[in-house]
N, C-alpha and C. Protein backbone atom coordinates (compact mmCIF):
# COMPACT_ATOMS: atom_id res chain seq x y z
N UNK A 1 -10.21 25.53 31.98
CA UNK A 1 -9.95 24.72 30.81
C UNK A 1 -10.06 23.24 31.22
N UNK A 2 -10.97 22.56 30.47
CA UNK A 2 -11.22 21.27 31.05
C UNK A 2 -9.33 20.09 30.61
N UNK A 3 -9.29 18.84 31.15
CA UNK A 3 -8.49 18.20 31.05
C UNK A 3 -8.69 17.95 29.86
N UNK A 4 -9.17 17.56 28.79
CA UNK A 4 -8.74 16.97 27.26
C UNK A 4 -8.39 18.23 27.23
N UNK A 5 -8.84 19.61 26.82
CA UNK A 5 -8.51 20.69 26.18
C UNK A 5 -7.37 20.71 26.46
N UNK A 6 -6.45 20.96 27.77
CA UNK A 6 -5.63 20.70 27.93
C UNK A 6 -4.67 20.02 27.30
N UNK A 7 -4.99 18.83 27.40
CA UNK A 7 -4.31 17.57 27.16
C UNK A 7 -3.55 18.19 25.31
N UNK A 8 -4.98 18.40 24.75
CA UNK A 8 -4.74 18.23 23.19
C UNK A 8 -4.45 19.89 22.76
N UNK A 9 -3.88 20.88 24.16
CA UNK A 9 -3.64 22.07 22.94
C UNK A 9 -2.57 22.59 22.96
N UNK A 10 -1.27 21.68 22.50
CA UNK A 10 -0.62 21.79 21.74
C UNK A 10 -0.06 20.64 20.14
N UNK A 11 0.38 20.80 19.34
CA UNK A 11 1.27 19.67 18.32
C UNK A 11 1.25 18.61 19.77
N UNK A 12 2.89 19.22 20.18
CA UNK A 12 3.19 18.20 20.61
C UNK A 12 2.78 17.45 21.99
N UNK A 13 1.79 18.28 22.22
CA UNK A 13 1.25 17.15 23.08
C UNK A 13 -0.13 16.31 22.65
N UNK A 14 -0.51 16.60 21.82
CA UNK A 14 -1.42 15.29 20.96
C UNK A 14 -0.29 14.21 20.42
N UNK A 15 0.50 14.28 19.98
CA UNK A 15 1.44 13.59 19.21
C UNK A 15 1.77 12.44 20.63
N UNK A 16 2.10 13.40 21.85
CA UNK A 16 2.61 12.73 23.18
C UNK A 16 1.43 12.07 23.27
N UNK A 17 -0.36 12.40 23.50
CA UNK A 17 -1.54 11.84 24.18
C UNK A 17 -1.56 10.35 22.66
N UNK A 18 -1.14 10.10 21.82
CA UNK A 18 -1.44 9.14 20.67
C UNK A 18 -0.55 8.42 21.04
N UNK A 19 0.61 8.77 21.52
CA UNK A 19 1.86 8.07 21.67
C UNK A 19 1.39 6.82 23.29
N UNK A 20 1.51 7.93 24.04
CA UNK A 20 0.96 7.50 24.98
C UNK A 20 -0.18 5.81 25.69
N UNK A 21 -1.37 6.71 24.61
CA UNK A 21 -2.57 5.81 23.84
C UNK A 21 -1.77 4.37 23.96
N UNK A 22 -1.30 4.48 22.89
CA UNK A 22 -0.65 3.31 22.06
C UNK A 22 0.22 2.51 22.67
N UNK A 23 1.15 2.65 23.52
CA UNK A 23 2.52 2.49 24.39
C UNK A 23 1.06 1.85 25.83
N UNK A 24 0.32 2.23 26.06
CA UNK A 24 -0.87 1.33 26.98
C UNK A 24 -1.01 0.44 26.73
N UNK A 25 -1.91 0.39 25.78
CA UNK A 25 -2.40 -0.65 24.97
C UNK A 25 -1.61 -1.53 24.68
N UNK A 26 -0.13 -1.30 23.79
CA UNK A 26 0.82 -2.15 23.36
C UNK A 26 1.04 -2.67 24.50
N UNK A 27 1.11 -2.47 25.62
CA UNK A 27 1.71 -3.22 26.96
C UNK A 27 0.54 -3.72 27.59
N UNK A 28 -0.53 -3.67 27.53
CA UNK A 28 -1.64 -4.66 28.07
C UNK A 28 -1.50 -5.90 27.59
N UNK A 29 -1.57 -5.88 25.68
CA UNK A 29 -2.12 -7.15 24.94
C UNK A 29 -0.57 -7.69 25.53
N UNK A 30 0.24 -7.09 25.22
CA UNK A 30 1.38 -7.90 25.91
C UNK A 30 1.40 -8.30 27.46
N UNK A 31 1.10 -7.89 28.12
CA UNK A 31 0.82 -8.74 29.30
C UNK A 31 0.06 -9.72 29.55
N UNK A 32 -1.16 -9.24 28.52
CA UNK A 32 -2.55 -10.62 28.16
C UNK A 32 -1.66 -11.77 27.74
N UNK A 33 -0.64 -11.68 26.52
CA UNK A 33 0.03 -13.00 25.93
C UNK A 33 1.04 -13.27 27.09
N UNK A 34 1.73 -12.94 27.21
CA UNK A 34 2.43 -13.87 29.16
C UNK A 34 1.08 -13.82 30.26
N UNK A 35 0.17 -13.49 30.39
CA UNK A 35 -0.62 -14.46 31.18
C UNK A 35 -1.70 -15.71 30.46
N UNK A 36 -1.73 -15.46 29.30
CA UNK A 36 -2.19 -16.87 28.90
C UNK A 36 -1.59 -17.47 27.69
N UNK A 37 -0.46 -16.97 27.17
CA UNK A 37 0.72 -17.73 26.74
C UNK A 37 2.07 -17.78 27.49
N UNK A 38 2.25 -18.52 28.51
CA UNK A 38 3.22 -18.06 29.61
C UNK A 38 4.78 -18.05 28.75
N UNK A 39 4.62 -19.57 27.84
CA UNK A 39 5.95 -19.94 27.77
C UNK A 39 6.59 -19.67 26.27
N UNK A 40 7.46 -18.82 26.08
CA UNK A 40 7.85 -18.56 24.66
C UNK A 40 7.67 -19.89 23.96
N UNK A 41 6.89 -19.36 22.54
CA UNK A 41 6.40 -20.02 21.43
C UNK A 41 5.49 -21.09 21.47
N UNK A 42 4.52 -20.71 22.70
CA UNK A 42 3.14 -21.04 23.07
C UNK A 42 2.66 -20.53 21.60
N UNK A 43 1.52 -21.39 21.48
CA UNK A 43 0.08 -20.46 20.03
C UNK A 43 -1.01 -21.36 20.30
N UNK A 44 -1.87 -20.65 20.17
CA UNK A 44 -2.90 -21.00 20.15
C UNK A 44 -3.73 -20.72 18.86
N UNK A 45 -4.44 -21.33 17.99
CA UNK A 45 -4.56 -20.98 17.11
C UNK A 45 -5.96 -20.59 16.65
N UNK A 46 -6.25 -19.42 16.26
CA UNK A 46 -7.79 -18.77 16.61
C UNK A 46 -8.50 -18.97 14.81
N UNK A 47 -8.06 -18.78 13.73
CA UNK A 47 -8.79 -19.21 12.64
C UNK A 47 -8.13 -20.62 11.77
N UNK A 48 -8.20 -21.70 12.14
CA UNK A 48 -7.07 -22.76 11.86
C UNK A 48 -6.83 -22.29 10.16
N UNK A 49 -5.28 -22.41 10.11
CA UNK A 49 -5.32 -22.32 8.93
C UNK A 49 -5.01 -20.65 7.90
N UNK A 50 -5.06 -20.04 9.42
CA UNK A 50 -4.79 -18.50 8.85
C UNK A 50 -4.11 -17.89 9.63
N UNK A 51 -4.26 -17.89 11.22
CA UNK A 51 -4.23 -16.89 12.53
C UNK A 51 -4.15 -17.51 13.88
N UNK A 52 -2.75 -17.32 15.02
CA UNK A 52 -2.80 -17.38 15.39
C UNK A 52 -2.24 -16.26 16.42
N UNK A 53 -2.74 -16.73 18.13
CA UNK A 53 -2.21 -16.13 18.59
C UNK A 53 -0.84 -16.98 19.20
N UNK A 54 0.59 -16.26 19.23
CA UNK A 54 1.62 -16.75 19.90
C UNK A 54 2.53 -15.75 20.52
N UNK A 55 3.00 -16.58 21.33
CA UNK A 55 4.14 -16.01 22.43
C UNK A 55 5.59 -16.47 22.12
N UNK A 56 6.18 -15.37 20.88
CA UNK A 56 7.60 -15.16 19.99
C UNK A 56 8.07 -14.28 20.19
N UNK A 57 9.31 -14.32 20.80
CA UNK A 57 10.41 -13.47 21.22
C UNK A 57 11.26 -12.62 20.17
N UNK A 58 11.67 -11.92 19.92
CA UNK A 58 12.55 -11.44 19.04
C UNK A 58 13.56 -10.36 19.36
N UNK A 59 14.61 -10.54 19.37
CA UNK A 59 15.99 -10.28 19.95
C UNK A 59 16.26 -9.24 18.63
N UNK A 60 15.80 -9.45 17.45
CA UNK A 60 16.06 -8.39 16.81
C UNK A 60 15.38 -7.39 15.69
N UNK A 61 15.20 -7.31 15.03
CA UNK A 61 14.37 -5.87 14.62
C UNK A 61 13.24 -6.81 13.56
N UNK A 62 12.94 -6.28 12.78
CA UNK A 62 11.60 -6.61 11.97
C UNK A 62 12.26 -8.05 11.31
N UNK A 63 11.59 -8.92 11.15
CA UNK A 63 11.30 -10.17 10.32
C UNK A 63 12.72 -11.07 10.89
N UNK A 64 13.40 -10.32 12.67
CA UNK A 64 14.07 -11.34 12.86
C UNK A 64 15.65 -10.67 12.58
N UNK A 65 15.72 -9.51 11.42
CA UNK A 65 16.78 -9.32 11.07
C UNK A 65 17.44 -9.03 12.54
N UNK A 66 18.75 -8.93 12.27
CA UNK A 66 19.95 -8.51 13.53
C UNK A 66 19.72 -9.43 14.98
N UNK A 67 19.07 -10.41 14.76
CA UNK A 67 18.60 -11.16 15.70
C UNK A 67 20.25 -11.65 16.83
N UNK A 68 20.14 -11.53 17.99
CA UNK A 68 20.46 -11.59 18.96
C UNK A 68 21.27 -9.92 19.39
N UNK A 69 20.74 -8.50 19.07
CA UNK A 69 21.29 -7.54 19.24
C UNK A 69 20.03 -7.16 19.56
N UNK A 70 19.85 -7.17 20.97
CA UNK A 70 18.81 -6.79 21.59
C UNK A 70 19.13 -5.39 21.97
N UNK A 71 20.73 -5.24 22.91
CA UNK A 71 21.09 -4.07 23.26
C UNK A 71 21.33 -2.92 22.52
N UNK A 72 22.08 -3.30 21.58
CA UNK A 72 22.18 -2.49 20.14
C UNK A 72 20.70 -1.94 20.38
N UNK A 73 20.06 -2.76 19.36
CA UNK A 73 18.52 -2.26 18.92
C UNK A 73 18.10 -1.23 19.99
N UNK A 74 18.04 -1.47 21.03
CA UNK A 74 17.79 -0.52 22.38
C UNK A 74 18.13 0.98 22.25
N UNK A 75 19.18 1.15 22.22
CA UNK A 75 20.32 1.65 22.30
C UNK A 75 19.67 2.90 20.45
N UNK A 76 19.48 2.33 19.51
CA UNK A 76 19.11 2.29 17.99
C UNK A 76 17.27 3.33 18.25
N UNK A 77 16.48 2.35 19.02
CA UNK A 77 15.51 2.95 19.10
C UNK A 77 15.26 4.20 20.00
N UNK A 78 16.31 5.06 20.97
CA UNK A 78 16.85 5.71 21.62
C UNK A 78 17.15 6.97 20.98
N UNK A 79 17.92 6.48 20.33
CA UNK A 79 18.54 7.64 19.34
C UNK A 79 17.28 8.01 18.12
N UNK A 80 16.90 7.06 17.71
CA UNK A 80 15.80 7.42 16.66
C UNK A 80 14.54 8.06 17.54
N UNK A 81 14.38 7.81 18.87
CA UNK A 81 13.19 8.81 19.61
C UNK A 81 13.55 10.28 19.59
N UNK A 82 14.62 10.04 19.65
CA UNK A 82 15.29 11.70 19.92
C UNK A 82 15.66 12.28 18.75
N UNK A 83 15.88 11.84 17.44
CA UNK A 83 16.20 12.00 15.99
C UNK A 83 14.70 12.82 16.24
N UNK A 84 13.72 11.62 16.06
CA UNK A 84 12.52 11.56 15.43
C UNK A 84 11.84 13.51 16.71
N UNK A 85 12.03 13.43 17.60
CA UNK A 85 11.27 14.34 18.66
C UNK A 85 11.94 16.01 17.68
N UNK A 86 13.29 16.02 17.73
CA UNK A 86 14.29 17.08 17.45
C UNK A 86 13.70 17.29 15.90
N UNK A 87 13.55 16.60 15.01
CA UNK A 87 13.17 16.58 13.58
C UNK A 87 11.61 16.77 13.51
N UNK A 88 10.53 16.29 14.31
CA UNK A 88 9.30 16.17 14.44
C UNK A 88 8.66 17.38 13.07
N UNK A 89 9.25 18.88 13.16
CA UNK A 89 8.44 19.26 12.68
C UNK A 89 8.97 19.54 10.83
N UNK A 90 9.66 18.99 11.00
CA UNK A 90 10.03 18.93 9.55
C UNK A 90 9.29 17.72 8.46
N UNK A 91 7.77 17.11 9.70
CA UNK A 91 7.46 16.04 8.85
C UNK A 91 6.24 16.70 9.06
N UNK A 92 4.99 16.81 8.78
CA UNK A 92 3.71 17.34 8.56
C UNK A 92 2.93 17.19 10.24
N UNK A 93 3.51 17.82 11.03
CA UNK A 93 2.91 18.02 12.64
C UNK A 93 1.67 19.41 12.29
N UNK A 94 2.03 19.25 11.07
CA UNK A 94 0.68 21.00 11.56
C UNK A 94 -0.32 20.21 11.18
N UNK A 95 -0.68 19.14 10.63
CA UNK A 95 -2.02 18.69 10.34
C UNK A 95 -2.30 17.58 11.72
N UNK A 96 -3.62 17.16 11.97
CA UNK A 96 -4.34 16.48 12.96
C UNK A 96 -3.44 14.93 12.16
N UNK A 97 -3.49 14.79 11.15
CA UNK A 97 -3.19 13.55 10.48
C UNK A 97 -2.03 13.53 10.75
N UNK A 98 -0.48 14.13 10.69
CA UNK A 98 0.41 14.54 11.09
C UNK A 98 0.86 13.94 12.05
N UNK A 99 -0.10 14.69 13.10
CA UNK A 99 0.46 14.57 14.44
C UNK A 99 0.03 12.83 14.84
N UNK A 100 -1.39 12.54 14.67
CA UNK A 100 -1.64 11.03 14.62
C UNK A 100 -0.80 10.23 14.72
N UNK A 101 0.15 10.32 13.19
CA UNK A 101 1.01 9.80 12.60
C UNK A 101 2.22 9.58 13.38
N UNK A 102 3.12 10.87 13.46
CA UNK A 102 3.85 11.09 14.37
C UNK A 102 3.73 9.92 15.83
N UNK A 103 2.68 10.08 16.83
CA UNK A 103 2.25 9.78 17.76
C UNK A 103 2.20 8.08 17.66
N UNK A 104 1.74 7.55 16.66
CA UNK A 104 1.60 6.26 16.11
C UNK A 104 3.48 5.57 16.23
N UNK A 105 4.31 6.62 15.88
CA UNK A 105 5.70 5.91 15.26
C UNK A 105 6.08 6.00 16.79
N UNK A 106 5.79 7.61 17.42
CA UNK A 106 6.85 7.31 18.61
C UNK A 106 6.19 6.23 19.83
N UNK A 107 5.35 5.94 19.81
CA UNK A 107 4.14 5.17 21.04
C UNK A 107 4.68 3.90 20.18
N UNK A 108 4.72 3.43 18.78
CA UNK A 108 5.57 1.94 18.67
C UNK A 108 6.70 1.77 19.02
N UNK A 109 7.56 2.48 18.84
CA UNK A 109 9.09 2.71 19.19
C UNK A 109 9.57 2.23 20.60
N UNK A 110 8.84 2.92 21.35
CA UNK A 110 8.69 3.01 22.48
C UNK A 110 8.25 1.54 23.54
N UNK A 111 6.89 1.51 22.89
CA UNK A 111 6.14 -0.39 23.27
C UNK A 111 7.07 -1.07 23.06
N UNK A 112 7.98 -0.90 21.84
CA UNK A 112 8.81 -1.85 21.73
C UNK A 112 10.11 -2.03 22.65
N UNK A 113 10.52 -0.57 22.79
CA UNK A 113 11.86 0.01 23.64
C UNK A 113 11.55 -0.32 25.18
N UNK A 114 10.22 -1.01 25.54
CA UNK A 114 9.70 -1.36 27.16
C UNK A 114 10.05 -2.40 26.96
N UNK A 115 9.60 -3.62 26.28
CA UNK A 115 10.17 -4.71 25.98
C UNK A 115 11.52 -4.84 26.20
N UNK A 116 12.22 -4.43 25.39
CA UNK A 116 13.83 -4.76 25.26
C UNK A 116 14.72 -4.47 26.55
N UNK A 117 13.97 -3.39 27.38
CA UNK A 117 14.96 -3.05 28.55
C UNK A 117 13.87 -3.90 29.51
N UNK A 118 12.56 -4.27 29.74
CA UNK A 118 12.66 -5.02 31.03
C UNK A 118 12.27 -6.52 30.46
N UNK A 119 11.91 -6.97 29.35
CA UNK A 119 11.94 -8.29 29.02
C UNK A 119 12.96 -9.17 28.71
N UNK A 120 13.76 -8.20 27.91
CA UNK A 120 15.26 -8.77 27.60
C UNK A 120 15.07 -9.23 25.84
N UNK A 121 13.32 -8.60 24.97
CA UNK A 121 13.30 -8.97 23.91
C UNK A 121 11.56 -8.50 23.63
N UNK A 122 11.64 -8.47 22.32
CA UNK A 122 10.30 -8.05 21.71
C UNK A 122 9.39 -8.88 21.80
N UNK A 123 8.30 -9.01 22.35
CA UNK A 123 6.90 -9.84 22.56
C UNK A 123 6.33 -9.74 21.06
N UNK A 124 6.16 -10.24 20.22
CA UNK A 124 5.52 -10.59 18.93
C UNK A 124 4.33 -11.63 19.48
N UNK A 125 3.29 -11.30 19.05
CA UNK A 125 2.01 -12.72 19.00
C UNK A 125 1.12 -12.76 18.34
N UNK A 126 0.92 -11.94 17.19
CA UNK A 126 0.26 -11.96 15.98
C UNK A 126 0.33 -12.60 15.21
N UNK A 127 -0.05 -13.68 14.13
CA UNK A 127 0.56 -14.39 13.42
C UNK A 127 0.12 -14.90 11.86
N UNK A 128 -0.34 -14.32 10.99
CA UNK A 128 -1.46 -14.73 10.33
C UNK A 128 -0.31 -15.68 8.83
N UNK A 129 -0.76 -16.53 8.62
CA UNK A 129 -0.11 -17.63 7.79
C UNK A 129 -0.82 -18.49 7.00
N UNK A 130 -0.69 -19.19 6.17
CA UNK A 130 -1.02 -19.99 5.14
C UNK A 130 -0.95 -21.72 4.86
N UNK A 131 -1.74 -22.44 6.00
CA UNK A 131 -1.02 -23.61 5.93
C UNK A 131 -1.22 -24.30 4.73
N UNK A 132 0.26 -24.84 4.01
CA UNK A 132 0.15 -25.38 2.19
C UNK A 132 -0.55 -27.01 2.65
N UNK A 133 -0.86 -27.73 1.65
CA UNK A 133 -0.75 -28.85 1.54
C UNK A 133 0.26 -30.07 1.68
N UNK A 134 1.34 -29.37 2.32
CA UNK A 134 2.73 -30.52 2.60
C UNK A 134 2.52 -30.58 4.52
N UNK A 135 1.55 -29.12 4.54
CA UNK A 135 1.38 -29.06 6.57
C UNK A 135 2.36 -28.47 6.67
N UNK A 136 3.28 -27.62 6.04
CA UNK A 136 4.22 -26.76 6.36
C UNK A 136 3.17 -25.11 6.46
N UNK A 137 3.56 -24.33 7.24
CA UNK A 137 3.11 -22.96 7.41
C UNK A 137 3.93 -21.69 6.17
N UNK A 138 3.18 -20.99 5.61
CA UNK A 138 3.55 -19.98 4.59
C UNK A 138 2.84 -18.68 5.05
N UNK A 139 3.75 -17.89 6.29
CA UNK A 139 3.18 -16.89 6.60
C UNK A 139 4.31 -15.60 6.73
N UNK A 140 3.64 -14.40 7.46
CA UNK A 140 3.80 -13.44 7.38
C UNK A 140 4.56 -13.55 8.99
N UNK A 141 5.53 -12.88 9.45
CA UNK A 141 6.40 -13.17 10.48
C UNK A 141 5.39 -12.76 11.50
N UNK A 142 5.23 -12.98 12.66
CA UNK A 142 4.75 -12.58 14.25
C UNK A 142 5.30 -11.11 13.95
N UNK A 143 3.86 -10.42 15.05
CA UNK A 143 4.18 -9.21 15.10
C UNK A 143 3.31 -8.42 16.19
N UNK A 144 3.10 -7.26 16.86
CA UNK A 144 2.58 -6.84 17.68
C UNK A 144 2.30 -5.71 17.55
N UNK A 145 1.21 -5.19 18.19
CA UNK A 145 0.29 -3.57 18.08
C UNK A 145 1.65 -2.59 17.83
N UNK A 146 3.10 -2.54 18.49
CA UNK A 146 3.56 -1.29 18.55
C UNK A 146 4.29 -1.66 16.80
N UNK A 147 4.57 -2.84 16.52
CA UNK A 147 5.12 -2.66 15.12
C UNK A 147 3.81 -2.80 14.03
N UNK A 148 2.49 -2.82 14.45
CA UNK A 148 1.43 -1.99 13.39
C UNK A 148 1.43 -0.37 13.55
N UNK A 149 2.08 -0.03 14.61
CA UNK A 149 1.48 1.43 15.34
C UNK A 149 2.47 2.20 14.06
N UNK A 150 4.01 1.65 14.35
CA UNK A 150 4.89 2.20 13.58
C UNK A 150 5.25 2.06 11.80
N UNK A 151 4.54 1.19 11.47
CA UNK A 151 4.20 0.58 9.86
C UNK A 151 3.07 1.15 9.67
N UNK A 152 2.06 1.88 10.33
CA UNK A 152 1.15 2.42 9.89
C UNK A 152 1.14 4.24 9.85
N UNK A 153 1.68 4.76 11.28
CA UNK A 153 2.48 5.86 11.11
C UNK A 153 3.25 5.82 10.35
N UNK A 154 4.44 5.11 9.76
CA UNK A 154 5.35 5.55 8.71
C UNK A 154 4.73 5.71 7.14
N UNK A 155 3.54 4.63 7.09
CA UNK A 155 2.82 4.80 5.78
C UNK A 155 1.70 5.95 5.64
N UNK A 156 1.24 6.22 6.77
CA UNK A 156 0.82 7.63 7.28
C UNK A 156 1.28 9.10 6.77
N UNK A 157 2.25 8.94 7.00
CA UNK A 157 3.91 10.09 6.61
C UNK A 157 4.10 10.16 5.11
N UNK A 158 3.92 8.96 4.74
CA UNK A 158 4.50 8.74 3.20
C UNK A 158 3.26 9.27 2.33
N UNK A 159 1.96 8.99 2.61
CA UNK A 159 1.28 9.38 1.88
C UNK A 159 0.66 10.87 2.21
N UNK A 160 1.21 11.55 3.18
CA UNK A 160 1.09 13.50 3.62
C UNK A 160 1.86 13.59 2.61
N UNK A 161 2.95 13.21 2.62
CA UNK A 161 4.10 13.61 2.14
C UNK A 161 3.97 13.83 0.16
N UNK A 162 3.75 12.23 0.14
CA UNK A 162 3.00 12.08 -1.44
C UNK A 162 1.86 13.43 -1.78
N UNK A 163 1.27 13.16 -0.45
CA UNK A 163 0.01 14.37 -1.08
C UNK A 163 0.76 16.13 -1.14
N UNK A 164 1.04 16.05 -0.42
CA UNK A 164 1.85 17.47 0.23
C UNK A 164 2.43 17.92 -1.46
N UNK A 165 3.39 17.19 -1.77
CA UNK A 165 4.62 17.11 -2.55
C UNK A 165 3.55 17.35 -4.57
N UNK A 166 2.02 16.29 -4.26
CA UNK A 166 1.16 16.87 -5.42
C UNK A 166 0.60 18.14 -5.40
N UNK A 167 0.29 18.23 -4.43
CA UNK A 167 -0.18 20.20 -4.16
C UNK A 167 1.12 21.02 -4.51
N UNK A 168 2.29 20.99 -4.32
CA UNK A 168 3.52 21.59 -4.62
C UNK A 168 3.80 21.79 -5.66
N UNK A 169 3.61 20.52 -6.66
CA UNK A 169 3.90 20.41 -8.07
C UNK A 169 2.55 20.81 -8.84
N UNK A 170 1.21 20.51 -8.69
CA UNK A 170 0.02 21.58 -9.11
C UNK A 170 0.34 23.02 -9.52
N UNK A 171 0.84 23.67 -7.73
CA UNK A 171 0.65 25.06 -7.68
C UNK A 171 1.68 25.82 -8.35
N UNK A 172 2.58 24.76 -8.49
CA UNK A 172 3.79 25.33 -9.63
C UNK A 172 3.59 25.37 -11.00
N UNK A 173 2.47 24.57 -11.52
CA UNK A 173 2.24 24.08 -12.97
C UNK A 173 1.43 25.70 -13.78
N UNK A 174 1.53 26.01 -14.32
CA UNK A 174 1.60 27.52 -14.91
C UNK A 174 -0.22 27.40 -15.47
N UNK A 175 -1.19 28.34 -15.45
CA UNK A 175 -2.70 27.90 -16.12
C UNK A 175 -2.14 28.78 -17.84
């Protein structure tokens, strides 16, 4: 049996090889932004006026909320790996899309959960914004591959789920 076959024949170990994937990657681009954004809230700005790249810390969960509960959050994303692993198949793991999905939430979780225990905080450097006419910025908060990984797996989920839930109510509908 060659190594992918391997790799991909079970659920949960595709779910693990996506997770995996992702939790790489998330920790490269993050090492790329501390070697050429060394110093928190470095940017450089790549489409003036829309996008940059920066080096923003965040101590607490999405858009900043709970900010300085780094340990907490730690501690939060821990328990939700193990929620999420123990529960896994009560969310659509029998489909390829499923498992993707799945693999997408726990590989963000995770990118992020590397951060918090050896950085001391979330690497954000995404940044895309709106500069108004006063030269003030009107954007969308900093953000990084593992919190697209997990906003895209969770919207992933929602729409199996949506679909799942129309096939249910169809096959119930009487001809």
């Amino acid at each position: 049996m060659s190594l992918l076959a391997t790799v991909f024949r079970t659920r949960t170990s595709r779910i693990a090889a996506v997770a995996l994937v992702l939790v790489v990657c998330d920790q490269f681009t993050k090492a790329l932004v501390l070697r050429f954004l060394p110093a928190v809230w470095d940017e450089h700005e790549v489409l003036p006026g829309f996008f940059k790249f920066v080096h923003w810390q965040n101590t607490g969960a999405s858009w900043s909320l709970f900010a300085g509960n780094n340990k907490v959050l730690a501690v939060v994303a821990v328990v939700a790996l193990v929620v999420l692993f123990l529960g896994r198949h009560q969310f659509d793991s029998r489909s390829l899309l499923g498992q993707f999905s799945l693999g997408l939430i726990f590989g963000g979780i995770t990118g992020n959960l590397i951060d918090r225990v050896h950085v001391g905080h979330v690497i954000d450097f995404l940044r895309f914004y709106v500069r108004q006419s006063s030269g003030n910025e009107l954007g969308f908060p900093a953000f990084n591959l593992a919190d697209s990984a997990i906003c895209t797996g969770v919207g992933l989920i929602f729409l199996i789920s949506l679909r799942a839930d129309r096939h249910n109510q169809s096959a119930e509908i009487p001809n």
